[in-house]
N, C-alpha and C. Protein backbone atom coordinates (compact mmCIF):
# COMPACT_ATOMS: atom_id res chain seq x y z
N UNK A 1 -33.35 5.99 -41.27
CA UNK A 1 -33.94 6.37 -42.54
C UNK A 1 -35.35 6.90 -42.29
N UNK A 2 -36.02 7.97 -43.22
CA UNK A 2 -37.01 8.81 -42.82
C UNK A 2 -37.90 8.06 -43.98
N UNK A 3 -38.88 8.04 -43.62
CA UNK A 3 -40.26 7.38 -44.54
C UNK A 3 -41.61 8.47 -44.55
N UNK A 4 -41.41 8.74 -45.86
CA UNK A 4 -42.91 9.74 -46.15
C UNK A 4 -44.20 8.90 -46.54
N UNK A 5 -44.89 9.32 -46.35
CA UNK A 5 -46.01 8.86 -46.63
C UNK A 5 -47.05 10.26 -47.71
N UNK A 6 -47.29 10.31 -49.05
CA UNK A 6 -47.29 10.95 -49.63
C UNK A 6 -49.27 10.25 -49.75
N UNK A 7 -49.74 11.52 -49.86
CA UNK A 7 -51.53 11.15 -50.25
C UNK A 7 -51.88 11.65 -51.66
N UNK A 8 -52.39 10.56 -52.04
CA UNK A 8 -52.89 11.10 -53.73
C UNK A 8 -53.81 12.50 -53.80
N UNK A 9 -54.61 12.21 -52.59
CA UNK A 9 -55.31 13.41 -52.92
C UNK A 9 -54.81 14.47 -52.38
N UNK A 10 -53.66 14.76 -52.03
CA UNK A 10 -53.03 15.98 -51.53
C UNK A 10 -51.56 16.15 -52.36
N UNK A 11 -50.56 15.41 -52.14
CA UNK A 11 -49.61 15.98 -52.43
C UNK A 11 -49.57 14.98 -54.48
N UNK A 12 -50.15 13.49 -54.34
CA UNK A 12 -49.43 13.21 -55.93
C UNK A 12 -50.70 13.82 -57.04
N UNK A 13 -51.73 14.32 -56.68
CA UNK A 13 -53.07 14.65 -57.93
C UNK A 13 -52.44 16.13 -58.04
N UNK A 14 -51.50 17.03 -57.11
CA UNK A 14 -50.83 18.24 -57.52
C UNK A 14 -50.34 18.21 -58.56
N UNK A 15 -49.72 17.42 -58.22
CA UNK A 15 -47.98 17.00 -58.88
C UNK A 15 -48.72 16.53 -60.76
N UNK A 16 -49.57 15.91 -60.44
CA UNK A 16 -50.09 15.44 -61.89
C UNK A 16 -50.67 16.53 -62.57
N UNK A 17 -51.69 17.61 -61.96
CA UNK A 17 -52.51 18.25 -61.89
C UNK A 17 -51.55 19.58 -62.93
N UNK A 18 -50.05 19.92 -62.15
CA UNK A 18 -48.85 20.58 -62.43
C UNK A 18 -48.72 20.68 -63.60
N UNK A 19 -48.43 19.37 -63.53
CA UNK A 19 -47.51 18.84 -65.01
C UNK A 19 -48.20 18.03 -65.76
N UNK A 20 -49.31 16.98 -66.10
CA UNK A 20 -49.43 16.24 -66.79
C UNK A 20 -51.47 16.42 -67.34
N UNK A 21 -52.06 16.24 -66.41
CA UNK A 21 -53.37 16.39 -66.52
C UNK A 21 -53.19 17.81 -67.98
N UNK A 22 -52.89 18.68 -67.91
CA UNK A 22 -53.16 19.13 -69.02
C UNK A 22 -53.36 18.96 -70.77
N UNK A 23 -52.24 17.91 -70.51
CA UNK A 23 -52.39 16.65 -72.03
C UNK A 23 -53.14 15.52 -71.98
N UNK A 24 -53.19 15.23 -70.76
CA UNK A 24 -53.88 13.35 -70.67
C UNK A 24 -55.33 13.72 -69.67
N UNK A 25 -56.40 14.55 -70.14
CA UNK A 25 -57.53 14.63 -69.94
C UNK A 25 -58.56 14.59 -71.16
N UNK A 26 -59.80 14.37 -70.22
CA UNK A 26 -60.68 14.04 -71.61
C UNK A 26 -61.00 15.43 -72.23
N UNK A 27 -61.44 15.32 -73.57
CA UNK A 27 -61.77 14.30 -73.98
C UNK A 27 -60.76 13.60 -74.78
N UNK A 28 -59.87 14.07 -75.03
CA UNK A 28 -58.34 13.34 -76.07
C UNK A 28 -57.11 13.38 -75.25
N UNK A 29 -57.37 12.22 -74.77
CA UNK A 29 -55.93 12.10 -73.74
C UNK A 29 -54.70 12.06 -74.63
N UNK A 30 -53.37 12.86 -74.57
CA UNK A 30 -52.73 12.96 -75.49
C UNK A 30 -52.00 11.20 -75.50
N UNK A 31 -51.80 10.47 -76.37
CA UNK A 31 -51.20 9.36 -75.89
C UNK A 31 -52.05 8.31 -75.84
N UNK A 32 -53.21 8.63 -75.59
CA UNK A 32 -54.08 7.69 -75.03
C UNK A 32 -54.32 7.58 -73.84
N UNK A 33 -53.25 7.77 -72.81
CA UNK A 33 -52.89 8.20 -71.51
C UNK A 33 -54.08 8.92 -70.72
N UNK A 34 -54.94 8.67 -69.94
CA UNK A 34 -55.54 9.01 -69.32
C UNK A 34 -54.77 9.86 -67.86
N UNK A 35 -54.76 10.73 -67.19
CA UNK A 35 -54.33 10.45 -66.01
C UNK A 35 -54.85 11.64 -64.79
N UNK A 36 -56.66 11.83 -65.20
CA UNK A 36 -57.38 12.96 -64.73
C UNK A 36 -57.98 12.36 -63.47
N UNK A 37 -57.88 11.12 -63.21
CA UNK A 37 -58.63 10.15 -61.59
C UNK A 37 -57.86 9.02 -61.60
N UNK A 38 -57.85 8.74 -60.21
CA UNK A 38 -56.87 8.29 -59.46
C UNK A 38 -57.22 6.51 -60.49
N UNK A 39 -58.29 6.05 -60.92
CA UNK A 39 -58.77 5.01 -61.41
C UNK A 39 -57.66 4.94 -62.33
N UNK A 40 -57.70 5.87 -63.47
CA UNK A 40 -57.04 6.00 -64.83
C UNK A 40 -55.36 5.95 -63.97
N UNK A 41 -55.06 6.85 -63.28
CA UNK A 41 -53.93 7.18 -63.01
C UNK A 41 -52.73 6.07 -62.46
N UNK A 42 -53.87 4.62 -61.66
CA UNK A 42 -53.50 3.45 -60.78
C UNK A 42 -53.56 2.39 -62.21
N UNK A 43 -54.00 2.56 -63.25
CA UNK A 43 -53.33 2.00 -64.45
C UNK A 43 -52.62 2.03 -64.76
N UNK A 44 -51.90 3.11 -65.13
CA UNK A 44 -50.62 3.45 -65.12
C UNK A 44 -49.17 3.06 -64.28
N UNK A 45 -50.03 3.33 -62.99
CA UNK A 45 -48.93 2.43 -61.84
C UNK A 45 -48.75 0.96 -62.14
N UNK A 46 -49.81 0.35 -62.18
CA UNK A 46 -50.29 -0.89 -62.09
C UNK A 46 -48.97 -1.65 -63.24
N UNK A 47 -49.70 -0.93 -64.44
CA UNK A 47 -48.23 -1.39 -65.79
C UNK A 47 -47.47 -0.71 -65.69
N UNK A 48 -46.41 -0.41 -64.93
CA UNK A 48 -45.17 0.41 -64.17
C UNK A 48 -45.02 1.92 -65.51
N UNK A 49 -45.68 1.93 -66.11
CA UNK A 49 -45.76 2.96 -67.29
C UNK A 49 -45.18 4.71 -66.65
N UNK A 50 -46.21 4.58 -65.30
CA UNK A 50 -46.07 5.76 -65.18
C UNK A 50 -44.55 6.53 -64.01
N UNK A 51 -44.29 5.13 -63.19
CA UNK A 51 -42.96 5.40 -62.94
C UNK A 51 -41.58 5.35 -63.82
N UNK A 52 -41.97 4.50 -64.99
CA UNK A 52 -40.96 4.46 -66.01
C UNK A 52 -40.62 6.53 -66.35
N UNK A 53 -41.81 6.47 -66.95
CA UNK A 53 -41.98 7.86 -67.49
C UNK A 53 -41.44 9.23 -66.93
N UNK A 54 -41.98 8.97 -65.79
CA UNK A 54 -41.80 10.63 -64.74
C UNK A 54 -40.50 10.10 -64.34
N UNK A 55 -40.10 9.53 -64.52
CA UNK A 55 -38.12 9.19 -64.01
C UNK A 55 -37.23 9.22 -65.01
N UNK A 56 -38.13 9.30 -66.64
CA UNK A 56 -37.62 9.18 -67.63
C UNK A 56 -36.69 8.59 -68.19
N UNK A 57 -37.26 7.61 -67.39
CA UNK A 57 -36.03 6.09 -68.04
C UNK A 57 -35.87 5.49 -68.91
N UNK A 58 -34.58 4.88 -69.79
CA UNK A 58 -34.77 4.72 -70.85
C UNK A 58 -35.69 3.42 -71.09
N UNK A 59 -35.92 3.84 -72.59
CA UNK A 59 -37.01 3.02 -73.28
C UNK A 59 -38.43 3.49 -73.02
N UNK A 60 -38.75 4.27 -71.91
CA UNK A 60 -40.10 4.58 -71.48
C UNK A 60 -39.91 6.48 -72.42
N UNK A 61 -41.31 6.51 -72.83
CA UNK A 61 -41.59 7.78 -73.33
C UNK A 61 -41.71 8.81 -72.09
N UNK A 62 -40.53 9.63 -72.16
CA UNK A 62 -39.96 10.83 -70.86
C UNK A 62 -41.28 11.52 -70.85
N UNK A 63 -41.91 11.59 -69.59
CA UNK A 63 -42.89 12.59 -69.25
C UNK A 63 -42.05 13.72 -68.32
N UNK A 64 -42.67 14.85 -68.78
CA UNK A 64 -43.69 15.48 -69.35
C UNK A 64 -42.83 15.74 -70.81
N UNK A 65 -43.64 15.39 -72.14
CA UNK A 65 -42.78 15.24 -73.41
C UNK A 65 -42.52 16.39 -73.79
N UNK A 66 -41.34 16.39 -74.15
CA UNK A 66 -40.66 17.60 -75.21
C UNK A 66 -40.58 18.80 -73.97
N UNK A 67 -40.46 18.36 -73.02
CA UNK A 67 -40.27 19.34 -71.93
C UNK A 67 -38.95 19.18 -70.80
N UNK A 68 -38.49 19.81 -70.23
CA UNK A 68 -37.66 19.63 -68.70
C UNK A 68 -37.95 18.64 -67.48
N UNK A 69 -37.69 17.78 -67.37
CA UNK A 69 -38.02 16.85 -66.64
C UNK A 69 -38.37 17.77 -64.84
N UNK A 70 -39.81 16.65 -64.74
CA UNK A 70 -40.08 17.13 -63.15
C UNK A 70 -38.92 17.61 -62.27
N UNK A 71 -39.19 18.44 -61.03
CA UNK A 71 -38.20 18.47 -60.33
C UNK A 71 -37.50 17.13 -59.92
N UNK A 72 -36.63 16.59 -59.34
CA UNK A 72 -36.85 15.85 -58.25
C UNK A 72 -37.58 15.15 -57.09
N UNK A 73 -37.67 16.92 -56.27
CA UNK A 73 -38.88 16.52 -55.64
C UNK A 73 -40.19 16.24 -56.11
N UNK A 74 -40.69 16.51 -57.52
CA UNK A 74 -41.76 15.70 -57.65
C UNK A 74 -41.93 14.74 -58.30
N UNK A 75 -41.10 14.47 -58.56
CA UNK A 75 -40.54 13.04 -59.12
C UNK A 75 -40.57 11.49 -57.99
N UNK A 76 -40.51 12.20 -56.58
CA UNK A 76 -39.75 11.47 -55.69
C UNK A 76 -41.15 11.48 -55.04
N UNK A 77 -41.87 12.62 -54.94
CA UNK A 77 -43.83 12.39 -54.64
C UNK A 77 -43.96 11.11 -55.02
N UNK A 78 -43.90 11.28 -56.07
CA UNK A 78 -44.74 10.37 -57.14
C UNK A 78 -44.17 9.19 -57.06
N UNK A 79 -42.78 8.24 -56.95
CA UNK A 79 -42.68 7.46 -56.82
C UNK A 79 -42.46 6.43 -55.30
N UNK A 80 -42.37 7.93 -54.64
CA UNK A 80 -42.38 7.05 -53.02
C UNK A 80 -44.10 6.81 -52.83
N UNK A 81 -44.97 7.48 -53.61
CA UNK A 81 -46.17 7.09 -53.30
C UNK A 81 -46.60 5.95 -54.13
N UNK A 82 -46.09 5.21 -55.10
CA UNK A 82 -45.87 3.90 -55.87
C UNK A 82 -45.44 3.16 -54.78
N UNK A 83 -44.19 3.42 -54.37
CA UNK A 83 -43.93 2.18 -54.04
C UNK A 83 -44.42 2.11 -52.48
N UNK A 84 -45.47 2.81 -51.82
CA UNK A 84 -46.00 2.56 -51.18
C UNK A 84 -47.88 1.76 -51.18
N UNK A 85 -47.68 1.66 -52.31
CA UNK A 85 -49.05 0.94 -53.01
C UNK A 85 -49.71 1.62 -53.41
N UNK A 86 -49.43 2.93 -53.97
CA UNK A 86 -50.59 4.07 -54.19
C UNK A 86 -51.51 3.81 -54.46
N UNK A 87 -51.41 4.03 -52.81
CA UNK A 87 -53.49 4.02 -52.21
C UNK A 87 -54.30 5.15 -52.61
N UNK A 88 -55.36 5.16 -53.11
CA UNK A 88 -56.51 5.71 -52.94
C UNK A 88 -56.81 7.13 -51.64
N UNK A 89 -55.64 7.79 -51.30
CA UNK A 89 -56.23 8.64 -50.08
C UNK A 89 -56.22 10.22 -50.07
């Protein structure tokens, strides 16, 4: 089995940057949802909110809303870098 190692500041702040930062920046994060620094963004992880979302699982509000769900592959950024403790790098 192959293990990525995915960096916030390279491949998952894209991926957010892509698709989501355009609603959930200041000054009116849509939602309330912050998700413009890695601080705001590791909240999200923290209360599993934001892997619920970008996987669009039920009961969690489907990110990106009223839209086509992420690819895969950035879907799979974003949560192999969760469940690798998304560090700070």
């Amino acid at each position: 089995m192959r293990y990525y190692r995915y960096k916030y500041s390279v491949q998952v702040k894209q991926v957010l940057n892509d698709r989501c930062v355009k609603c959930h920046k200041y000054p009116n994060p849509k939602g309330g949802v912050l998700l413009q620094d890695y601080a705001s963004v590791k909240t999200y992880v923290d209360n599993g909110k934001l892997a619920l979302s970008v996987n669009q699982d039920p009961g969690a509000v489907a990110m990106p809303y009223m839209a086509p769900k992420m690819t895969d592959c950035k879907v799979r950024t974003i949560l192999i870098w969760i469940n690798n403790g998304a560090p700070n790098n």
